[in-house]
C-alpha atoms as a PDB file:
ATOM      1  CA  UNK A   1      14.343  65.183  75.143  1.00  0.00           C
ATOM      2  CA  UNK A   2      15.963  62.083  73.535  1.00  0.00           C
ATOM      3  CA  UNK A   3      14.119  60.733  70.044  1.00  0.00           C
ATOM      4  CA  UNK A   4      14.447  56.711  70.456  1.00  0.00           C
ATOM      5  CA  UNK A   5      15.275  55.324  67.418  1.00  0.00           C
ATOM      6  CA  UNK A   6      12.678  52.843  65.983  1.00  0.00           C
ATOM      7  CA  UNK A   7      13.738  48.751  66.372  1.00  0.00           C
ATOM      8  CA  UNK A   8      13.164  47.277  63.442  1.00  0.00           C
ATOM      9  CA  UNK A   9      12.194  43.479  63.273  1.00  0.00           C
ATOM     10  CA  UNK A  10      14.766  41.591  61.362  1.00  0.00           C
ATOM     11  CA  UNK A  11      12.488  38.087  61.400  1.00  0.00           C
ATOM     12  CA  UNK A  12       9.366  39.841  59.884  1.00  0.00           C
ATOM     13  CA  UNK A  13      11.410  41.892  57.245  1.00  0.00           C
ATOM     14  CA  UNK A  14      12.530  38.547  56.288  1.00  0.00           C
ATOM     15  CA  UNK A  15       9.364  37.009  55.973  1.00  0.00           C
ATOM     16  CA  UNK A  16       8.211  40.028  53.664  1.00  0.00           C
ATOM     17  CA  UNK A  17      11.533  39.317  51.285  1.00  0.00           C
ATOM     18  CA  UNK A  18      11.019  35.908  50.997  1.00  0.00           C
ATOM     19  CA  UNK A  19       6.852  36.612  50.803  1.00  0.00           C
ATOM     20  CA  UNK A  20       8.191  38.893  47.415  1.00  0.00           C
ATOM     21  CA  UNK A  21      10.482  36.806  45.716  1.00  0.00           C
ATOM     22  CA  UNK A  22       7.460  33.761  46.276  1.00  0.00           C
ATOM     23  CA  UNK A  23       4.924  36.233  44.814  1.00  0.00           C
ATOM     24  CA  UNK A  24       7.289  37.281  41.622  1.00  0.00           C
ATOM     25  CA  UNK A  25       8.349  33.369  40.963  1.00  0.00           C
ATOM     26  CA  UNK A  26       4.394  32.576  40.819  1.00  0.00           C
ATOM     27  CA  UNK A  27       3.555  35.312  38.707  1.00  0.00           C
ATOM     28  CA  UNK A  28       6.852  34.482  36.293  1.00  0.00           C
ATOM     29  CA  UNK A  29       5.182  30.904  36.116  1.00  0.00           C
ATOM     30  CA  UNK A  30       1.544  32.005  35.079  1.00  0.00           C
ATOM     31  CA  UNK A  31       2.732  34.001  32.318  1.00  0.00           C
ATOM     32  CA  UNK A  32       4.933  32.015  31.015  1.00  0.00           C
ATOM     33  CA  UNK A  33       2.025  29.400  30.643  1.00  0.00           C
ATOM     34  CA  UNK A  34       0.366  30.999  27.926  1.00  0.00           C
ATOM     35  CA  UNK A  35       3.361  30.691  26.010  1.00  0.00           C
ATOM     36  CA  UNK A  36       4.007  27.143  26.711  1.00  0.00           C
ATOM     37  CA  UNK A  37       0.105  26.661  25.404  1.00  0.00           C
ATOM     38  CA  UNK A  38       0.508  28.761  22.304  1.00  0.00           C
ATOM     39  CA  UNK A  39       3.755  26.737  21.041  1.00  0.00           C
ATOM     40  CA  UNK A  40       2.102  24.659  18.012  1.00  0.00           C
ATOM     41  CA  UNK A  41       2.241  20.757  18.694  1.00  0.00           C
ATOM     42  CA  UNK A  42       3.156  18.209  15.764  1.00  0.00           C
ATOM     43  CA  UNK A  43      -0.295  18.099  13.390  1.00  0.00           C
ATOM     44  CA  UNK A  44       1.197  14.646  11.430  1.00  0.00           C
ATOM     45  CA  UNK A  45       2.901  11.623  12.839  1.00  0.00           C
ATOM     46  CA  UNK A  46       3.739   9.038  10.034  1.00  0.00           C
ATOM     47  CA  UNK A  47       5.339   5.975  10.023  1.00  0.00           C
ATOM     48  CA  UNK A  48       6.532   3.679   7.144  1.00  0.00           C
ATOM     49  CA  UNK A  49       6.479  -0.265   6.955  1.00  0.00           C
ATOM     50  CA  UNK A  50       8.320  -2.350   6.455  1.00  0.00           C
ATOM     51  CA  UNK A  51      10.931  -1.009   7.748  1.00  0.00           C
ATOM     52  CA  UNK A  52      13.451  -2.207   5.404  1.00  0.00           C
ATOM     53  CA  UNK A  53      11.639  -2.960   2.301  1.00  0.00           C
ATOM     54  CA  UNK A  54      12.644  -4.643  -0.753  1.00  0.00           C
ATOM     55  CA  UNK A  55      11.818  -4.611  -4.374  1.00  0.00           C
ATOM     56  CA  UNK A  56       8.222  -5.417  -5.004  1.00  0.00           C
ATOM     57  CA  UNK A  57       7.186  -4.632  -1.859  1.00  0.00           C
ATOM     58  CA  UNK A  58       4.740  -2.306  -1.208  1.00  0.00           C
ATOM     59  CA  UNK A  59       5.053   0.505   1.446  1.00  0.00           C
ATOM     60  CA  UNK A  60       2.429   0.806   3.730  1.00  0.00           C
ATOM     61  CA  UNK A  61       2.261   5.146   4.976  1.00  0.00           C
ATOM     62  CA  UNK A  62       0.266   5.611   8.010  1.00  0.00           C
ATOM     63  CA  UNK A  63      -0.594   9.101   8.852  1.00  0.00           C
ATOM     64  CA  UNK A  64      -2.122  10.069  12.510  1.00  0.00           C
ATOM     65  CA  UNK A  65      -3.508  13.896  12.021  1.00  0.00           C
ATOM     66  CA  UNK A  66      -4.150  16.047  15.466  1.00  0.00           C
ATOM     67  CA  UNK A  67      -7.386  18.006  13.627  1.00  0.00           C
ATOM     68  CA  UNK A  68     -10.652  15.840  13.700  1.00  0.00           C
ATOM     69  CA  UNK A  69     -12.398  18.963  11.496  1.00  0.00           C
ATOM     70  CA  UNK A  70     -10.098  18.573   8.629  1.00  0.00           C
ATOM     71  CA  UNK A  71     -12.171  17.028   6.198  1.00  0.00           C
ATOM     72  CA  UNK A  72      -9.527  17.241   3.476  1.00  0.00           C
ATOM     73  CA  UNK A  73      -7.632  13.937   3.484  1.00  0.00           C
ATOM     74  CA  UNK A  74      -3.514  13.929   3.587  1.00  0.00           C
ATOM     75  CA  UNK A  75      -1.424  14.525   0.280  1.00  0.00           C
ATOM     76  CA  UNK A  76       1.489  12.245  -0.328  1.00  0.00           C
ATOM     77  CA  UNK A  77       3.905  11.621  -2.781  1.00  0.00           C
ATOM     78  CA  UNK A  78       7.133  10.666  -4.231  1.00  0.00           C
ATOM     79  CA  UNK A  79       8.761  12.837  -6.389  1.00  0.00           C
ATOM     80  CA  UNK A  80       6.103  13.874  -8.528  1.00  0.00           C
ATOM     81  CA  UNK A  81       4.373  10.890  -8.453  1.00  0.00           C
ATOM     82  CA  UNK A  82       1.041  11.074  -5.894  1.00  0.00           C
ATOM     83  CA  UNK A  83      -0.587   8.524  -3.929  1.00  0.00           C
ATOM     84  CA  UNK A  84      -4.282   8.740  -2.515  1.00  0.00           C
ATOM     85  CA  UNK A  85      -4.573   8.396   0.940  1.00  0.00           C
ATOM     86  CA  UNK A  86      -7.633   7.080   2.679  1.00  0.00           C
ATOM     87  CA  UNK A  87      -9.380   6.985   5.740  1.00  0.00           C
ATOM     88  CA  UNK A  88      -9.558   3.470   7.831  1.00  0.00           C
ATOM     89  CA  UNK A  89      -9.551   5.039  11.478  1.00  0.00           C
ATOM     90  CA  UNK A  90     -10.523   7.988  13.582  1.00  0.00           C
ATOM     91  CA  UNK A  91      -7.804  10.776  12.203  1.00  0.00           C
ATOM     92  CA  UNK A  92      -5.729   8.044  10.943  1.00  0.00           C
ATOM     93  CA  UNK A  93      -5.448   7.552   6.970  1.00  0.00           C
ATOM     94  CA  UNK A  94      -2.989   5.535   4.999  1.00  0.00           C
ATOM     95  CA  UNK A  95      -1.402   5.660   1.835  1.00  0.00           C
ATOM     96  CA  UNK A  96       0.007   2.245  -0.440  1.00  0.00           C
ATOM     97  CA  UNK A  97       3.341   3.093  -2.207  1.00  0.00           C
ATOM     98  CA  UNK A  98       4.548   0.122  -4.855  1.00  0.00           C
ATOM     99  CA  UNK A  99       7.575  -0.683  -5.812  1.00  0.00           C
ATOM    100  CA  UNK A 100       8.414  -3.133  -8.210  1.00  0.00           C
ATOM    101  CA  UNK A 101      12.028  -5.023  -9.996  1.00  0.00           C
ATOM    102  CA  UNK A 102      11.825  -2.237 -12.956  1.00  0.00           C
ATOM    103  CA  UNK A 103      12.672   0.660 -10.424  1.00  0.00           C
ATOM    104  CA  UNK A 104      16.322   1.170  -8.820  1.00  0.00           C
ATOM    105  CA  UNK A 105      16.725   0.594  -5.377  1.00  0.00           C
ATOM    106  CA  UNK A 106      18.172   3.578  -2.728  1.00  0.00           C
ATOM    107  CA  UNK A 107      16.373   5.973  -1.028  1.00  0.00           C
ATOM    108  CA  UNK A 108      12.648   6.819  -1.726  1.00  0.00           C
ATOM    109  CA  UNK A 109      11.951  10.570   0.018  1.00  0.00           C
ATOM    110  CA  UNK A 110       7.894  10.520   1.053  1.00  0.00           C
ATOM    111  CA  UNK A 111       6.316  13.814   1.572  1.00  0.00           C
ATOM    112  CA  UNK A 112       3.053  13.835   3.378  1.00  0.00           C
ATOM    113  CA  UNK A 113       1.066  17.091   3.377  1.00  0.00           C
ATOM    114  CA  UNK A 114      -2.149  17.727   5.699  1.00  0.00           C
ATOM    115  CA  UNK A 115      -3.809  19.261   9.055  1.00  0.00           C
ATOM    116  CA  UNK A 116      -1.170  22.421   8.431  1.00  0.00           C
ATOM    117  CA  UNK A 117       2.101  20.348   8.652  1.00  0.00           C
ATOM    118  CA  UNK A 118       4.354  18.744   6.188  1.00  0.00           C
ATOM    119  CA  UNK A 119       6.851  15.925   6.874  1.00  0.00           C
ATOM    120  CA  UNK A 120       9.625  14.627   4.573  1.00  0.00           C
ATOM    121  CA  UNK A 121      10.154  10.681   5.573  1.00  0.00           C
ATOM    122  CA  UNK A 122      13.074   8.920   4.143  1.00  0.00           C
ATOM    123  CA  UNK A 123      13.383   5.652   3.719  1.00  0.00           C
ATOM    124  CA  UNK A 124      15.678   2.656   1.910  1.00  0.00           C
ATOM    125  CA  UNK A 125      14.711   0.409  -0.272  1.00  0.00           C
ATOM    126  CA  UNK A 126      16.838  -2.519  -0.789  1.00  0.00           C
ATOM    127  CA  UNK A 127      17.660  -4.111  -3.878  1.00  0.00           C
ATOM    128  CA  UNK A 128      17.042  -7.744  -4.389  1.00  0.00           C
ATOM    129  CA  UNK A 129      17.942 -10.393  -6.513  1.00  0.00           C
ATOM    130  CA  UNK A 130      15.024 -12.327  -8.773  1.00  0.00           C
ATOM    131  CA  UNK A 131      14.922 -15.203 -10.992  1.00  0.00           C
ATOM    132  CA  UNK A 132      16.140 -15.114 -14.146  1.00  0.00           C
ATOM    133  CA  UNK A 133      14.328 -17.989 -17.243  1.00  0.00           C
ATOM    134  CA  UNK A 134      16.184 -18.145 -20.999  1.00  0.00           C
ATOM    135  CA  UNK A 135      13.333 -18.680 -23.168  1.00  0.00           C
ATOM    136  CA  UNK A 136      14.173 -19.197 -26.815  1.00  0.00           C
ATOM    137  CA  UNK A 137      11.178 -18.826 -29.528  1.00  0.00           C
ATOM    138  CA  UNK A 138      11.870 -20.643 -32.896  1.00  0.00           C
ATOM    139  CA  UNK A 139      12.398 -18.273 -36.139  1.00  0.00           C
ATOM    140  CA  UNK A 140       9.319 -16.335 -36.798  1.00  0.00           C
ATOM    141  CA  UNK A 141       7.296 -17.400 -33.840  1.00  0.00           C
ATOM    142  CA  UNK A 142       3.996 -14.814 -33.815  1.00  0.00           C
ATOM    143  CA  UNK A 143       3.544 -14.248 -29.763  1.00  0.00           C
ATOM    144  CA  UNK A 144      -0.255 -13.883 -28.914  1.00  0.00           C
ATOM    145  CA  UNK A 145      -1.348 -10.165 -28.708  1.00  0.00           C
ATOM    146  CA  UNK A 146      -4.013  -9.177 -27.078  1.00  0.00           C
ATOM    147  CA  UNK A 147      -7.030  -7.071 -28.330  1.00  0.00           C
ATOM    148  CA  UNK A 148      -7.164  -3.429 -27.877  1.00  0.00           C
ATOM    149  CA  UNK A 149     -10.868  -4.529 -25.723  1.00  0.00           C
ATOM    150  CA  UNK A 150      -8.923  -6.604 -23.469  1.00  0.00           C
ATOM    151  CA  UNK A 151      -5.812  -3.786 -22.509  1.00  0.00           C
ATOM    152  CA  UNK A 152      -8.576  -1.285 -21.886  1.00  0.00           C
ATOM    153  CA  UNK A 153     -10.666  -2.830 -19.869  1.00  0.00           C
ATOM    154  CA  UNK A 154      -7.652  -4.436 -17.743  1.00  0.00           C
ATOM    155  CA  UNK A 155      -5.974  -1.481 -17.389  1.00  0.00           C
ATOM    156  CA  UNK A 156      -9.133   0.530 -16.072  1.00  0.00           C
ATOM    157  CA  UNK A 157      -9.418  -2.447 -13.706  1.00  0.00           C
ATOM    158  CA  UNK A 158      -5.866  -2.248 -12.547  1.00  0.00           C
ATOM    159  CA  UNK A 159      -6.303   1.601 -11.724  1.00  0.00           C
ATOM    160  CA  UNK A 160      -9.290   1.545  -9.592  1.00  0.00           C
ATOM    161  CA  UNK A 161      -8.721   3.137  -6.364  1.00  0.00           C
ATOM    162  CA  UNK A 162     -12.312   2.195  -4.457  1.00  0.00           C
ATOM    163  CA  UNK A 163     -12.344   4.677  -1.020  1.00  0.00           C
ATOM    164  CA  UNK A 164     -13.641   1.544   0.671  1.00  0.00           C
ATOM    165  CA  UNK A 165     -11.434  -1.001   2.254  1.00  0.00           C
ATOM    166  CA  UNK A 166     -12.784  -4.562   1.579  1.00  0.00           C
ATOM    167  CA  UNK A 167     -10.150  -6.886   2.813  1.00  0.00           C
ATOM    168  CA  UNK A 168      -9.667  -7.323   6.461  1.00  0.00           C
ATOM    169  CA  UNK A 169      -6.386  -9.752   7.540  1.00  0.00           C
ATOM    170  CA  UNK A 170      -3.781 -11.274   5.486  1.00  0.00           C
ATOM    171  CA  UNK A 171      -4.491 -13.339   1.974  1.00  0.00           C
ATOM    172  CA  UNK A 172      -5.041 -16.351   1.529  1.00  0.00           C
ATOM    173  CA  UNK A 173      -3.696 -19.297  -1.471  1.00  0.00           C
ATOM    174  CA  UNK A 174      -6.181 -18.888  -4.482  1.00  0.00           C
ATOM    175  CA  UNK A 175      -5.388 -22.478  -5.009  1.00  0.00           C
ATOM    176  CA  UNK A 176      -3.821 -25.683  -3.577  1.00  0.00           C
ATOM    177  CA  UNK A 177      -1.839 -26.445  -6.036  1.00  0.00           C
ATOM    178  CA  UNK A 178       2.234 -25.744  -5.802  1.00  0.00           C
ATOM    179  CA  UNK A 179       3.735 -22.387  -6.912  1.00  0.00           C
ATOM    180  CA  UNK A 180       5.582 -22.749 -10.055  1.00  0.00           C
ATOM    181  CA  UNK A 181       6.725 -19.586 -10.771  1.00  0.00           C
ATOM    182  CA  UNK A 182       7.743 -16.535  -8.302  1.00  0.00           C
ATOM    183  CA  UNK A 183       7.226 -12.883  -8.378  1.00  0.00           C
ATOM    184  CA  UNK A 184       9.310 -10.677 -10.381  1.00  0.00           C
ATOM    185  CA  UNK A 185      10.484 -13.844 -12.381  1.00  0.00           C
ATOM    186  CA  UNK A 186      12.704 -11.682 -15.269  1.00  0.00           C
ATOM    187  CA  UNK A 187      13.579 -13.295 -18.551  1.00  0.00           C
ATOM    188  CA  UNK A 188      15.843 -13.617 -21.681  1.00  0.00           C
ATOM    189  CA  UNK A 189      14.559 -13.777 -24.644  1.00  0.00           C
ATOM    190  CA  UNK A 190      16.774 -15.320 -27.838  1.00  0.00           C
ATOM    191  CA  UNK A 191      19.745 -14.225 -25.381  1.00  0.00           C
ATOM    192  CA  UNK A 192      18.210 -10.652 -25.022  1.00  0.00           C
ATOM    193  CA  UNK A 193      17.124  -9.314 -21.921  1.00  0.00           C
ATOM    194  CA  UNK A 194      13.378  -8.163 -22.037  1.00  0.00           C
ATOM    195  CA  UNK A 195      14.057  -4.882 -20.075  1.00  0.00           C
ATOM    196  CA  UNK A 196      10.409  -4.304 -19.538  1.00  0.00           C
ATOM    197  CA  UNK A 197       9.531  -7.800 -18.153  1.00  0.00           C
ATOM    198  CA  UNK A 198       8.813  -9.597 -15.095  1.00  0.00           C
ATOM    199  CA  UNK A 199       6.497 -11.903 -13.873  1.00  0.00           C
ATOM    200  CA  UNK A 200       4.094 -10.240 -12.273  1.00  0.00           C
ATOM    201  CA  UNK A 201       2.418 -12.539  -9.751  1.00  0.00           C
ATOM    202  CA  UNK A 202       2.097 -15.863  -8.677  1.00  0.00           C
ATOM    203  CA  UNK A 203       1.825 -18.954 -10.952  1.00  0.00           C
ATOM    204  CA  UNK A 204       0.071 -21.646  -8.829  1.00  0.00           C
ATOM    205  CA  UNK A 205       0.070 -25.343 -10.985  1.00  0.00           C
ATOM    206  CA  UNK A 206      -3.275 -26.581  -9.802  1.00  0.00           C
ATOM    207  CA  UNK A 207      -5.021 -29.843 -11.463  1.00  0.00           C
ATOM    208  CA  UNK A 208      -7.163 -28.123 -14.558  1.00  0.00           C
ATOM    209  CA  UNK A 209     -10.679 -27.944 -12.800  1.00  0.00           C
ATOM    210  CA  UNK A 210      -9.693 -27.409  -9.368  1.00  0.00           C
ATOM    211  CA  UNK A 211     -10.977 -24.408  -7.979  1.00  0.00           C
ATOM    212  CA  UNK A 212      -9.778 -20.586  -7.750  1.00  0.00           C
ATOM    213  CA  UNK A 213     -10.834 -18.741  -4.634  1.00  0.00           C
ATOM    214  CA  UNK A 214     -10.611 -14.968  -3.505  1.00  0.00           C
ATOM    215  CA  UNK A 215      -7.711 -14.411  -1.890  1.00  0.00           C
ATOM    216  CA  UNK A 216      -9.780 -11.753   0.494  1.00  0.00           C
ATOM    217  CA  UNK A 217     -12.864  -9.626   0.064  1.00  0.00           C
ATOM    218  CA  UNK A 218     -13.789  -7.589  -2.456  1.00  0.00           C
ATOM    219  CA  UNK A 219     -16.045  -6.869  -5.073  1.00  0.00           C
ATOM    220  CA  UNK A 220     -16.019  -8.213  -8.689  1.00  0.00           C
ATOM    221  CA  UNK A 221     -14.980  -5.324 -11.378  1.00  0.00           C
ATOM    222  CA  UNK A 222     -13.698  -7.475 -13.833  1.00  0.00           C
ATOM    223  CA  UNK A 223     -14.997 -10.721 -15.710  1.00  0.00           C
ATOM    224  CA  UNK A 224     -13.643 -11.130 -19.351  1.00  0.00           C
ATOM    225  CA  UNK A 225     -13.825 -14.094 -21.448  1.00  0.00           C
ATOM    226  CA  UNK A 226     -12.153 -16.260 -24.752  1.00  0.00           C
ATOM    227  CA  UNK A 227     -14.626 -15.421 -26.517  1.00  0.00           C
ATOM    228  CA  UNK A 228     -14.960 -11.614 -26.198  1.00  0.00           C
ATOM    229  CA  UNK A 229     -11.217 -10.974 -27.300  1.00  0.00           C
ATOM    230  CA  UNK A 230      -9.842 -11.917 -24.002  1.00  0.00           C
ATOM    231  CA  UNK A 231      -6.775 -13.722 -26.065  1.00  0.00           C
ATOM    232  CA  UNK A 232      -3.587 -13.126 -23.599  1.00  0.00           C
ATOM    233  CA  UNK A 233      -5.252 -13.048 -20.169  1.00  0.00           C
ATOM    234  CA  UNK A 234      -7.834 -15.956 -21.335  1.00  0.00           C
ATOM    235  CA  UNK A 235     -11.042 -16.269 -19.297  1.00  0.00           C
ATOM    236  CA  UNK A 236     -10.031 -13.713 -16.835  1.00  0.00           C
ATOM    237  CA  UNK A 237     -11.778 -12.466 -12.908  1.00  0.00           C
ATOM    238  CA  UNK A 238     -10.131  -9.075 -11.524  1.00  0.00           C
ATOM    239  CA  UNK A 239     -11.568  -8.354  -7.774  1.00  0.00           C
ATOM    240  CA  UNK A 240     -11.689  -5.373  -6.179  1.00  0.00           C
ATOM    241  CA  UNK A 241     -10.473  -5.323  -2.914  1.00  0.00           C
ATOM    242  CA  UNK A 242     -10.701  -1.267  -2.297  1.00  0.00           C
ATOM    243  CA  UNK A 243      -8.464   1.298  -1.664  1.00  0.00           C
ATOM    244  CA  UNK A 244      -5.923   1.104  -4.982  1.00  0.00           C
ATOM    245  CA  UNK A 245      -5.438  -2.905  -4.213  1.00  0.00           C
ATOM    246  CA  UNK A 246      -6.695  -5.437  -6.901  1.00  0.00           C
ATOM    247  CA  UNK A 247      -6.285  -8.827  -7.864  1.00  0.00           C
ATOM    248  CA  UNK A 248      -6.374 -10.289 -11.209  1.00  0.00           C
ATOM    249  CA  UNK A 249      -6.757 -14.422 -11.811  1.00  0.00           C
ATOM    250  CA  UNK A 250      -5.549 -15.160 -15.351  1.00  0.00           C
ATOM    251  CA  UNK A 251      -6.582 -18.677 -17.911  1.00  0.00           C
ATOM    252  CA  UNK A 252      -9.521 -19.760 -15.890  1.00  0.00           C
ATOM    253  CA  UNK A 253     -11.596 -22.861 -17.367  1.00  0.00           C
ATOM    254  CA  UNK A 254     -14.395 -21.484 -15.877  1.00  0.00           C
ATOM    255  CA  UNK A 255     -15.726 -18.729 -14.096  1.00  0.00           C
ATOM    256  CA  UNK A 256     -18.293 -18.335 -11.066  1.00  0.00           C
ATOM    257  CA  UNK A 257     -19.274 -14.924 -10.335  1.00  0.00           C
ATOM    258  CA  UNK A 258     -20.279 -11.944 -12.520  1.00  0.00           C
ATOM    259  CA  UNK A 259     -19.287  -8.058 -12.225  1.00  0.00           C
ATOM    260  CA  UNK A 260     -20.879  -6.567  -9.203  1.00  0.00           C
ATOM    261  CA  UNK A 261     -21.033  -9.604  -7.047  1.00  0.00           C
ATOM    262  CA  UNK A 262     -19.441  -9.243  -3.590  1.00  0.00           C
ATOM    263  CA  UNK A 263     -17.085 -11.867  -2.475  1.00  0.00           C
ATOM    264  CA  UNK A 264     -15.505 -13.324   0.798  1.00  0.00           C
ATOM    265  CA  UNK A 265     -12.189 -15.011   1.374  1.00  0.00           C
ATOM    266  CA  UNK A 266     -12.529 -18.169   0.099  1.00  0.00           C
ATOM    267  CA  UNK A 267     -14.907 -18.034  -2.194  1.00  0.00           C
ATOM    268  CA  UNK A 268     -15.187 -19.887  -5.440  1.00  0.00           C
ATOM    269  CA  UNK A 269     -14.726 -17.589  -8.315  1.00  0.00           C
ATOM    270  CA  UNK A 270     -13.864 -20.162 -11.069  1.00  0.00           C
ATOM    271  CA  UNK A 271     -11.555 -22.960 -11.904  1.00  0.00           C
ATOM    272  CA  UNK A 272      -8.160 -23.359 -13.175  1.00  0.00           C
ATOM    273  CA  UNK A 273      -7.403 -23.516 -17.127  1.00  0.00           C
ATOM    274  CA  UNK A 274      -5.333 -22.999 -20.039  1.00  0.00           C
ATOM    275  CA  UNK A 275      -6.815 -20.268 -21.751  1.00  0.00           C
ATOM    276  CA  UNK A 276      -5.426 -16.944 -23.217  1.00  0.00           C
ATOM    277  CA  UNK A 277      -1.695 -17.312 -23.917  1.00  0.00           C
ATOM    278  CA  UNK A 278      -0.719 -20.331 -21.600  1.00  0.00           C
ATOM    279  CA  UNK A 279       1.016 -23.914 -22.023  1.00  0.00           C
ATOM    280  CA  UNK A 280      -0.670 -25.286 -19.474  1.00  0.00           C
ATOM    281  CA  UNK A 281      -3.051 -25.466 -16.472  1.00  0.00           C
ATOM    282  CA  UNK A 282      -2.376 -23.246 -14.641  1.00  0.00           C
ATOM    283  CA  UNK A 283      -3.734 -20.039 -12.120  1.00  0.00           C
ATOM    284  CA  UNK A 284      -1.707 -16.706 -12.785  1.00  0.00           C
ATOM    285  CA  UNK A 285      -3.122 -14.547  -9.913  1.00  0.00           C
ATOM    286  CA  UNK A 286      -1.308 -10.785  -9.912  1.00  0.00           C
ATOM    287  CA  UNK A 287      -1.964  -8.183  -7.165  1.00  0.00           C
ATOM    288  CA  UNK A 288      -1.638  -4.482  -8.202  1.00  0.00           C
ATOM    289  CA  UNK A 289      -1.700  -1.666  -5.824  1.00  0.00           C
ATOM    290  CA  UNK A 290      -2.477   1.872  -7.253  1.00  0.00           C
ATOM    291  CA  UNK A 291      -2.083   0.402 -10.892  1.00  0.00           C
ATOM    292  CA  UNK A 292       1.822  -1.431 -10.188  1.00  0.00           C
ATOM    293  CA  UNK A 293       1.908  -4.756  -9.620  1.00  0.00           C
ATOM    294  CA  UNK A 294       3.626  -5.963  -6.078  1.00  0.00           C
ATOM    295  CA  UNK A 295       4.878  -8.903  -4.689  1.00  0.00           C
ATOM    296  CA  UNK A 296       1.876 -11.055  -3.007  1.00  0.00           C
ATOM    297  CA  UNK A 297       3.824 -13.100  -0.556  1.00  0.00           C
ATOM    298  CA  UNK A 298       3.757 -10.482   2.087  1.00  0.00           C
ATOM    299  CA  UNK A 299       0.569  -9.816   1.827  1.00  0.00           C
ATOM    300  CA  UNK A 300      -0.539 -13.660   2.468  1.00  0.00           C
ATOM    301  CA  UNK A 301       2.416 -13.660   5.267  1.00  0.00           C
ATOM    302  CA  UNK A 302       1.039 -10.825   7.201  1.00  0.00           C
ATOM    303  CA  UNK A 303      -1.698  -7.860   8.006  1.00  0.00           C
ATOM    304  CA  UNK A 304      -1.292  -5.088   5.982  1.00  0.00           C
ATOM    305  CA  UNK A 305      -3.218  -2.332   7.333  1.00  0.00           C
END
């Protein structure tokens, strides 16, 4: 008796062998997802304006954070110099940097620390070229110093660093009157060059009387006068505007508001004078962040988060 041999179906053999190779490809794909899951995402996303600062800017550090249960706000610094960072949205804090004409210019490396990540962010900062006056004092000229009272309570002004933000927008003119001196104005003395100088603010030439307004919101942590020892500064209103930014409005003839009060843009806070150590009417307002103070103009030109 003959054994047939068995026909074997070529089509449905195929269909198996492709049926396996389908079946290994899905199961290659579901566990490699885990995998793809596990890989740890980017906890901090900064970014630095401007851009392509300048002296006396300031530089404004924006840090997005992926963890909405860190409670612990980011760490940032420069060199070993630290700068708080504060809330002002849903996982998103920010953190003020100063520069100012005393510094060099070249590259500033920011570290930001938080949510489990760290991120090194270079950036350039430009030099730039300020105004220089030659002021010669006669022989023996006493310069007015100011009173031990009036450096310690400006200087604890200048470092407050308020967790709220008050200001909301750019800032506006304190007064009408024309600038007369710039920002970072640096100066000769006698022919020698005061190293440690510069102007810092804005020197607006307003008619003696006319009034001084807040430049944005904020809340009144400073009122000093003439007669309390307030000799260089003169009759003197430092706002508050939160977050390590202040502003400071120097040889007021008169003043408006008292420490505590809350103020809006555009409020009158006093009027402008000659008091303290000036030569004439004038309003000297300076704006400090985190204790330095910065150039103003960009802050009245644009938002600053």
């Amino acid at each position: 008796m003959t054994t047939k041999a068995p026909q074997i179906n070529l089509q449905h053999q195929s269909q198996i062998s492709i049926t396996n190779r389908l079946q290994k490809m899905f199961m290659g794909i579901v566990a490699a997802v885990p995998m793809t899951l596990a890989l740890p995402a980017a906890a901090l996303e900064v970014q630095v304006t401007p851009t392509t600062p300048r002296l006396g800017d300031t530089l404004s550090v924006i840090i997005n954070v992926d963890n909405p249960d860190n409670q612990s706000n980011p760490n940032v610094s420069v060199g070993e110099k630290t700068y708080p960072a504060f809330p002002i949205a849903p996982n998103q804090y920010r953190a003020f940097i100063p520069t100012t004409p005393l510094e060099s210019p070249g590259v500033r490396r920011i570290s930001v620390a938080g949510d489990g990540d760290e991120k090194t962010i270079t950036v350039q900062v430009r030099d730039r070229k300020f105004p220089v006056q030659r002021i010669n004092l006669p022989p023996g000229k006493a310069g007015v110093e100011a009173t031990e009272l009036e450096l310690k309570r400006v200087a604890e002004f200048k470092a407050l660093q308020t967790p709220e933000k008050y200001w909301d927008g750019p800032f506006i003119n304190p007064n009408k009157g024309r600038m007369s001196t710039t920002y970072g104005v640096r100066r000769y003395y006698n022919g020698k060059f005061a190293k440690d100088y510069y102007h810092r603010g804005l020197d607006y030439a307003g008619a003696a009387g006319s009034p001084v307004v807040a430049p944005a919101a904020g809340r009144v942590a400073l009122v000093g006068k003439v007669s309390q020892g307030f000799r260089v500064h003169g009759n003197v209103v430092g706002v508050d505007h939160g977050q390590g930014v202040t502003s400071i409005f120097m040889h007021l003839s008169r003043i408006n508001v008292k420490e505590g009060d809350f103020v809006k843009p555009g409020q009158v806070i006093g009027a402008v004078g000659s008091t303290g150590a000036s030569t004439g009417p004038h309003l000297h307002w300076g704006l400090y962040v985190n204790g330095l103070s910065v150039d103003p103009t960009p802050w009245r030109n644009q938002v600053i988060k």
